[in-house]
Protein backbone atom coordinates (compact mmCIF):
# COMPACT_ATOMS: atom_id res chain seq x y z
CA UNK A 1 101.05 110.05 84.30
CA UNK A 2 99.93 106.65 85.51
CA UNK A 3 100.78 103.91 87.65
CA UNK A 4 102.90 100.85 86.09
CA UNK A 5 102.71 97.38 87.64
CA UNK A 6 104.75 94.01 86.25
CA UNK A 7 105.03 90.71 87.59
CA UNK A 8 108.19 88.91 86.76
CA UNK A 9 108.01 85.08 86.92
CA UNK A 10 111.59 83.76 86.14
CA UNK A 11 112.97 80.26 86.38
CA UNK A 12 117.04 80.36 87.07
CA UNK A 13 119.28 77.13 85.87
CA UNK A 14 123.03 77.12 87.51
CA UNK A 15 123.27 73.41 85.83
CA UNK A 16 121.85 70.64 83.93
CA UNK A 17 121.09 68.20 86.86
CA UNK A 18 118.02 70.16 88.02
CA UNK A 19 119.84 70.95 91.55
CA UNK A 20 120.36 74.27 90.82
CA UNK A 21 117.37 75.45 89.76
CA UNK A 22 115.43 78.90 91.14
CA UNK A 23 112.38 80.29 91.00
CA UNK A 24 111.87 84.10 91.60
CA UNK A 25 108.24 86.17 91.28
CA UNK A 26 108.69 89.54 91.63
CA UNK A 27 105.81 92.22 92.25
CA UNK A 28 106.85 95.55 90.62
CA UNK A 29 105.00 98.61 91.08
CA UNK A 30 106.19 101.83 89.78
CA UNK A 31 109.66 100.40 88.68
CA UNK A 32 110.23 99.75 92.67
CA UNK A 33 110.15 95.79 93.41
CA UNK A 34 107.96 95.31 96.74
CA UNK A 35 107.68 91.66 97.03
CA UNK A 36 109.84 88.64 95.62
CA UNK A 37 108.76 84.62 96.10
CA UNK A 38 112.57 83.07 96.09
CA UNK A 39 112.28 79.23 96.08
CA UNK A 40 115.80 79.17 97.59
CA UNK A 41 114.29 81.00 100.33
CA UNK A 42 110.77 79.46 100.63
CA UNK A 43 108.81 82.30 101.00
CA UNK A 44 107.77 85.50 100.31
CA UNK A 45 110.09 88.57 100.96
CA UNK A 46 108.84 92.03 101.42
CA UNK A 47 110.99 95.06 100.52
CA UNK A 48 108.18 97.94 101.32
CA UNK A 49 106.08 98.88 103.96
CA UNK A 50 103.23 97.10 101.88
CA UNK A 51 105.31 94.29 100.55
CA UNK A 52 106.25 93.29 104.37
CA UNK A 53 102.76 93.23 104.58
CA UNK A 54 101.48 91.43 101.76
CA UNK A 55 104.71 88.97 102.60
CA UNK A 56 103.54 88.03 106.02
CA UNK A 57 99.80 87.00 104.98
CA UNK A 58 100.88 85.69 101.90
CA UNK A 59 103.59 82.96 103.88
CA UNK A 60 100.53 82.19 106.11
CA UNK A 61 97.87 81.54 103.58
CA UNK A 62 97.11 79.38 100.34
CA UNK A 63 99.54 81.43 98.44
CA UNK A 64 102.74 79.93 99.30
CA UNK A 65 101.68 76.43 98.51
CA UNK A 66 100.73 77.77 95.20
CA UNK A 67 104.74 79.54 94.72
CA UNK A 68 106.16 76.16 96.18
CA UNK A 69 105.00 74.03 93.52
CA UNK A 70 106.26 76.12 90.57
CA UNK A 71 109.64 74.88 90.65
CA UNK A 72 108.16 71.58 90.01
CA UNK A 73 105.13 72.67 87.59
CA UNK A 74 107.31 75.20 85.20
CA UNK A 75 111.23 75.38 85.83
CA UNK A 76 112.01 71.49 86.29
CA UNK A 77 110.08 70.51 82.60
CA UNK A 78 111.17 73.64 80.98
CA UNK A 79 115.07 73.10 81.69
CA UNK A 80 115.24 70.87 79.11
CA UNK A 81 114.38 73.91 76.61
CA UNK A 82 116.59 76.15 78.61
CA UNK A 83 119.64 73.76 77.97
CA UNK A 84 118.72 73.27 74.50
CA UNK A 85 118.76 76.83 72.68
C-alpha cells in the first residue's frame, strides 16, 4: 500500500578495450521506468508524461554534466573488475 521508487545505475561492457562500454541510470517509480540517462545516447530520455519533463530540464541543466562523466568516473576503472570475475 505504498509507493516504491529505485534508481538503477548500471555500467555495460561489450569488450575489454573500453570502446564498448555503457552507462544507463534508470528512475523507477512504481515498477514503471520514467527516465533513463544512456551514455550511448547522451542524454536523458523520458518515457512518462513526468519523465519527458524531468528529461528536458535535466539535458539543459547541471545534471547532464554530472551523467556524462560517469562513464569515465565508475565504468572505465571498474572494467577491469568486470573482466576479472
Amino acid at each position: 500500500d505504498g509507493y516504491f521508487y529505485q534508481r538503477v545505475a548500471e555500467c555495460r561492457y561489450a569488450s575489454k578495450d573500453l570502446q564498448g562500454i555503457e552507462y544507463i541510470n534508470s528512475y523507477v517509480f512504481n515498477k514503471a521506468e520514467h527516465i533513463r540517462f544512456n551514455s550511448t545516447v547522451g542524454k536523458y530520455v523520458g518515457y512518462t508524461e513526468h519523465g519527458v519533463k524531468n528529461a528536458e530540464a535535466w539535458n539543459k541543466g547541471p545534471e547532464l554534466a554530472q551523467e556524462l562523466g560517469e562513464l569515465e568516473r565508475v565504468c572505465k576503472p571498474n572494467a577491469a573488475n568486470h573482466y576479472s570475475a
